[in-house]
C-alpha atoms as a PDB file:
ATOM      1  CA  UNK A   1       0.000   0.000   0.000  1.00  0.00           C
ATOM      2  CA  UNK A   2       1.505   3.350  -1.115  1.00  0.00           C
ATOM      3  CA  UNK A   3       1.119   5.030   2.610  1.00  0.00           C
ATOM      4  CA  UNK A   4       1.532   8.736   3.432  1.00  0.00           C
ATOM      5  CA  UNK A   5       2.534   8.367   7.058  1.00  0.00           C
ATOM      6  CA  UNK A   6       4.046   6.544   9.394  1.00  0.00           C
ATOM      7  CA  UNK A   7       7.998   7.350   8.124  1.00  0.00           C
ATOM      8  CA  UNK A   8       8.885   7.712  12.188  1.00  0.00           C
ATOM      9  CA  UNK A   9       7.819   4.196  12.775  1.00  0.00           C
ATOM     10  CA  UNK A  10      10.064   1.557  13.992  1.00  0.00           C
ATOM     11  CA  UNK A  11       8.015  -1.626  13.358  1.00  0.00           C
ATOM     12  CA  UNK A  12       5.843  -3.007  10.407  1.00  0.00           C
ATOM     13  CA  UNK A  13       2.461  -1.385  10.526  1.00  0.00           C
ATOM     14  CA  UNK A  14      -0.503  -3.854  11.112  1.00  0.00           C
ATOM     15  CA  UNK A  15      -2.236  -4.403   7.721  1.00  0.00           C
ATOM     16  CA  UNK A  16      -5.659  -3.705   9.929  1.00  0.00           C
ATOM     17  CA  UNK A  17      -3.917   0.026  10.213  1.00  0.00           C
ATOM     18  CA  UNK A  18      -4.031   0.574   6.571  1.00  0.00           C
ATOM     19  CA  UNK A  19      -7.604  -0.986   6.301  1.00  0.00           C
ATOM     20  CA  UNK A  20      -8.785   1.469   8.802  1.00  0.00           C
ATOM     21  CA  UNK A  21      -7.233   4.337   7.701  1.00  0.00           C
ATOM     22  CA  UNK A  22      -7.907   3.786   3.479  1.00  0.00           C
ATOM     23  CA  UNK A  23     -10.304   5.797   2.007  1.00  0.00           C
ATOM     24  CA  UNK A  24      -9.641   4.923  -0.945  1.00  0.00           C
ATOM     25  CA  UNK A  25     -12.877   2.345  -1.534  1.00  0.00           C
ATOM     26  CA  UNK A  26     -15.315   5.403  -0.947  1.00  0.00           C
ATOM     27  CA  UNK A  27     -13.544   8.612  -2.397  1.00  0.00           C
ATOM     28  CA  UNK A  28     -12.102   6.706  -5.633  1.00  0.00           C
ATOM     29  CA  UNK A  29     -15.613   8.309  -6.673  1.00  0.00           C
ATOM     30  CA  UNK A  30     -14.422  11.519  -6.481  1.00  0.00           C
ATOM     31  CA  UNK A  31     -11.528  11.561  -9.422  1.00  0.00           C
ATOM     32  CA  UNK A  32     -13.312  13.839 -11.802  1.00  0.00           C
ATOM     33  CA  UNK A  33     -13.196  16.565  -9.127  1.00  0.00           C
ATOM     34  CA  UNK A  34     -10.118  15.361  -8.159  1.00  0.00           C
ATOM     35  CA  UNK A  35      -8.088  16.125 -11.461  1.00  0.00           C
ATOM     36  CA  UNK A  36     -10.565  18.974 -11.467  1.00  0.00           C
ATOM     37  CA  UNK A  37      -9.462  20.988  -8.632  1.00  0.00           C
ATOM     38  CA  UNK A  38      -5.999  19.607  -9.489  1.00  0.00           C
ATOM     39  CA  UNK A  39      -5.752  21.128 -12.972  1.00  0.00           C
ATOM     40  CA  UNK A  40      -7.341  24.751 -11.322  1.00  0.00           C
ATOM     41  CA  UNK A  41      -4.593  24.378  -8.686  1.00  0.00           C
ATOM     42  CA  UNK A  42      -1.651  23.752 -11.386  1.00  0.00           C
ATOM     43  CA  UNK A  43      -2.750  26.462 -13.629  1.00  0.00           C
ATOM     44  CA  UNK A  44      -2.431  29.145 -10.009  1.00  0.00           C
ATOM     45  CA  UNK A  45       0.969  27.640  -9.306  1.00  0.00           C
ATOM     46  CA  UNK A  46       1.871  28.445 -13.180  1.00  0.00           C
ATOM     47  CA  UNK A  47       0.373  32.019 -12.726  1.00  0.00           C
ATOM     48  CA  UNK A  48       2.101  32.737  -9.577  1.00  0.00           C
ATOM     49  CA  UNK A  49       5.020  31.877 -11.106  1.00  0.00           C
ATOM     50  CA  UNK A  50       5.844  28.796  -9.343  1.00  0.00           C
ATOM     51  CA  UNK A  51       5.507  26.357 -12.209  1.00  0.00           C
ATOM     52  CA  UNK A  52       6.640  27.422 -15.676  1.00  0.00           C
ATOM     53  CA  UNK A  53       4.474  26.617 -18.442  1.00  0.00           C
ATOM     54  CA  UNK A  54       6.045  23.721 -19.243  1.00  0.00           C
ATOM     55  CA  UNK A  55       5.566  22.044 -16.299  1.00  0.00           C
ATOM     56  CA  UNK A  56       1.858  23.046 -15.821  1.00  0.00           C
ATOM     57  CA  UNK A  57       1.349  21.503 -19.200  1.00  0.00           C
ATOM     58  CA  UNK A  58       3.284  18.045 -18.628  1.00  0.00           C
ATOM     59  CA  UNK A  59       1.409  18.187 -15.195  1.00  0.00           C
ATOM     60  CA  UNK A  60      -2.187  18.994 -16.994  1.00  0.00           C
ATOM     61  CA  UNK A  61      -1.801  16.487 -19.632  1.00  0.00           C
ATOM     62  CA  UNK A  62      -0.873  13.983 -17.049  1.00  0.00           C
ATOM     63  CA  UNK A  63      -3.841  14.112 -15.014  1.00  0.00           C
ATOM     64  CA  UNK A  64      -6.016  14.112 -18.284  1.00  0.00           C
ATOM     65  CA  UNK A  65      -4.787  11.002 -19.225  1.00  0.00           C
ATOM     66  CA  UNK A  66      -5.629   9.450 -16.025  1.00  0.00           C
ATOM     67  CA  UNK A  67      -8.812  10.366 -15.862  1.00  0.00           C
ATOM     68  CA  UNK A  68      -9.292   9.230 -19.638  1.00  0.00           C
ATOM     69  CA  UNK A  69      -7.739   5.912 -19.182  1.00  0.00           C
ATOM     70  CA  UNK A  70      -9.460   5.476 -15.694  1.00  0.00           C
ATOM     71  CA  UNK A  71     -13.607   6.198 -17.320  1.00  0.00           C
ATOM     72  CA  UNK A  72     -11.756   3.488 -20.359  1.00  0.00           C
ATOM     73  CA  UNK A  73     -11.057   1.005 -18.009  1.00  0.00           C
ATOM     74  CA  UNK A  74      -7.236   1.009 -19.135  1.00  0.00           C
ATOM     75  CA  UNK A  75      -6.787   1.996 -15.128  1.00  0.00           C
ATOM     76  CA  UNK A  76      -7.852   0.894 -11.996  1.00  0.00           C
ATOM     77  CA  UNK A  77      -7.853   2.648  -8.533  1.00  0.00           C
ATOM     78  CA  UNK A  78      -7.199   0.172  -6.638  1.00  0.00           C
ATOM     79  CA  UNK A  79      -6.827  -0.533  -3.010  1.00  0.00           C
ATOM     80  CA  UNK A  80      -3.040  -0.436  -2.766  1.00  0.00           C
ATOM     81  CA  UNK A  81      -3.496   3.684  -2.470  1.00  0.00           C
ATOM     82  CA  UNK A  82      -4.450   5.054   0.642  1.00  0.00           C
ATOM     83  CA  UNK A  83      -6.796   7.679  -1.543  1.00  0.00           C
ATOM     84  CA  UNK A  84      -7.464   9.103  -4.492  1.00  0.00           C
ATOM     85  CA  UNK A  85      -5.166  11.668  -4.281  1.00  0.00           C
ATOM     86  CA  UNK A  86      -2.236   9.419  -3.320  1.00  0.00           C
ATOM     87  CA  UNK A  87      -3.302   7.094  -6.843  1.00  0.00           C
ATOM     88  CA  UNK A  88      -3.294  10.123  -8.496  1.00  0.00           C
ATOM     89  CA  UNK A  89       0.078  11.633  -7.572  1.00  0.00           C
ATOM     90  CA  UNK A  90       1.280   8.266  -7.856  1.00  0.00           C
ATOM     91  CA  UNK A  91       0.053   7.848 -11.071  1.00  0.00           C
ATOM     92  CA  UNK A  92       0.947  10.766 -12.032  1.00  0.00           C
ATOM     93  CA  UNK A  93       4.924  10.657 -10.845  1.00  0.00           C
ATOM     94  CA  UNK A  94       4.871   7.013 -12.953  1.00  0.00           C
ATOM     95  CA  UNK A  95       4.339   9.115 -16.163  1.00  0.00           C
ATOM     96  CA  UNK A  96       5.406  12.250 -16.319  1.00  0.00           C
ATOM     97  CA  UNK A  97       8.503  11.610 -13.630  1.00  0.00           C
ATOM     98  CA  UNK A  98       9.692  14.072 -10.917  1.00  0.00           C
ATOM     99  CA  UNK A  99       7.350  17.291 -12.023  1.00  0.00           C
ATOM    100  CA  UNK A 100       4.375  15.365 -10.994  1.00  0.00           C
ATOM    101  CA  UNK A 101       5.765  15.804  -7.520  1.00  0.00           C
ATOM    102  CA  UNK A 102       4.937  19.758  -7.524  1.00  0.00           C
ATOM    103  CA  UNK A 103       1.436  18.646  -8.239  1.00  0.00           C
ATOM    104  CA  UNK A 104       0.656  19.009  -3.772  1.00  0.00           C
ATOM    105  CA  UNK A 105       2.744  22.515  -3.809  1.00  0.00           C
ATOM    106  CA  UNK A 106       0.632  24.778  -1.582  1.00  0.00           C
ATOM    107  CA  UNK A 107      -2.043  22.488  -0.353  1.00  0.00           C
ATOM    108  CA  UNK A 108      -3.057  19.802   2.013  1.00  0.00           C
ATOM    109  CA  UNK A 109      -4.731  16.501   1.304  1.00  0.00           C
ATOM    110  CA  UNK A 110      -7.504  18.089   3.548  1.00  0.00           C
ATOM    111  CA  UNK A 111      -7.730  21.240   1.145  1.00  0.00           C
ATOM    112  CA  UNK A 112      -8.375  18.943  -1.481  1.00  0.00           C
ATOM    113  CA  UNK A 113     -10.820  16.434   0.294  1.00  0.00           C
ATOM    114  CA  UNK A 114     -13.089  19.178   1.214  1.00  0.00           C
ATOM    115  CA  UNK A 115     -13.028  20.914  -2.416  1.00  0.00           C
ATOM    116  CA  UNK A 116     -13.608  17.387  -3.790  1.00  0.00           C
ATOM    117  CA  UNK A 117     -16.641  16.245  -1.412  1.00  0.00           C
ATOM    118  CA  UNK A 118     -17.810  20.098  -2.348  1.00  0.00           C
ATOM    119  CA  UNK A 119     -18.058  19.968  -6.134  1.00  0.00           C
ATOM    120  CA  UNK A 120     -19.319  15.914  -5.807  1.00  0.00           C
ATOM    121  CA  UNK A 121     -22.198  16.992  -3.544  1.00  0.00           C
ATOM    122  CA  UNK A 122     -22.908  20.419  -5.852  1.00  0.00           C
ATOM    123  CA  UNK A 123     -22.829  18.351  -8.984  1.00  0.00           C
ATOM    124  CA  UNK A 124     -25.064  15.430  -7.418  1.00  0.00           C
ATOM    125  CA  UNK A 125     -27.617  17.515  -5.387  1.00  0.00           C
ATOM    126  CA  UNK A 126     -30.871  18.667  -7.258  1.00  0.00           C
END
């Protein structure tokens, strides 16, 4: 399981740990607004100066692919991420190498859980 804690431990973490803590079986829903809000927040870093072009275009064009080969069924999200957000940096660092690491610049996991759960229950709510 590709974890995002735990680097201070001493010991093996109990596989029940992981199980508990993965939310990765319920929010895998939420990739669309995922690479959504991910794409917004790559085109600010490029504004602000903190990504060049370039890389907000290798970073952009990542994340579309993933979502495009995710709804084609050429990828899974599966259960060896913690959430969707670690799949998708994941994902994206497999592709595009070491620039898909700036992706999280300026933001928390919980920044983009609550943006995510925001535009799922806007789009889904009549």
């Amino acid at each position: 399981m590709a974890q995002l804690w735990g680097g201070r431990f001493t010991k093996q973490t109990d596989q029940m740990v992981y199980d508990f803590n993965a939310s990765i079986r319920f929010d895998k829903r939420l990739l669309p607004w995922d690479i959504e809000g991910s794409k917004a927040h790559v085109a600010q870093l490029a504004a602000i100066g903190i990504l060049t072009a370039e890389e907000r275009d290798q970073i952009t064009e990542g994340l579309s692919g993933i979502l495009q080969d995710t709804r084609e069924g050429n990828l899974e999200i599966t259960d060896a991420f913690e959430d969707v957000h670690s799949f998708v940096e994941a994902t994206l660092i497999d592709r595009i190498g070491d620039v898909g690491k700036k992706l999280h610049t300026g933001r928390s996991r919980n920044d983009q859980e609550a943006r995510d759960i925001k535009r799922y229950t806007s789009d889904r709510i009549d």
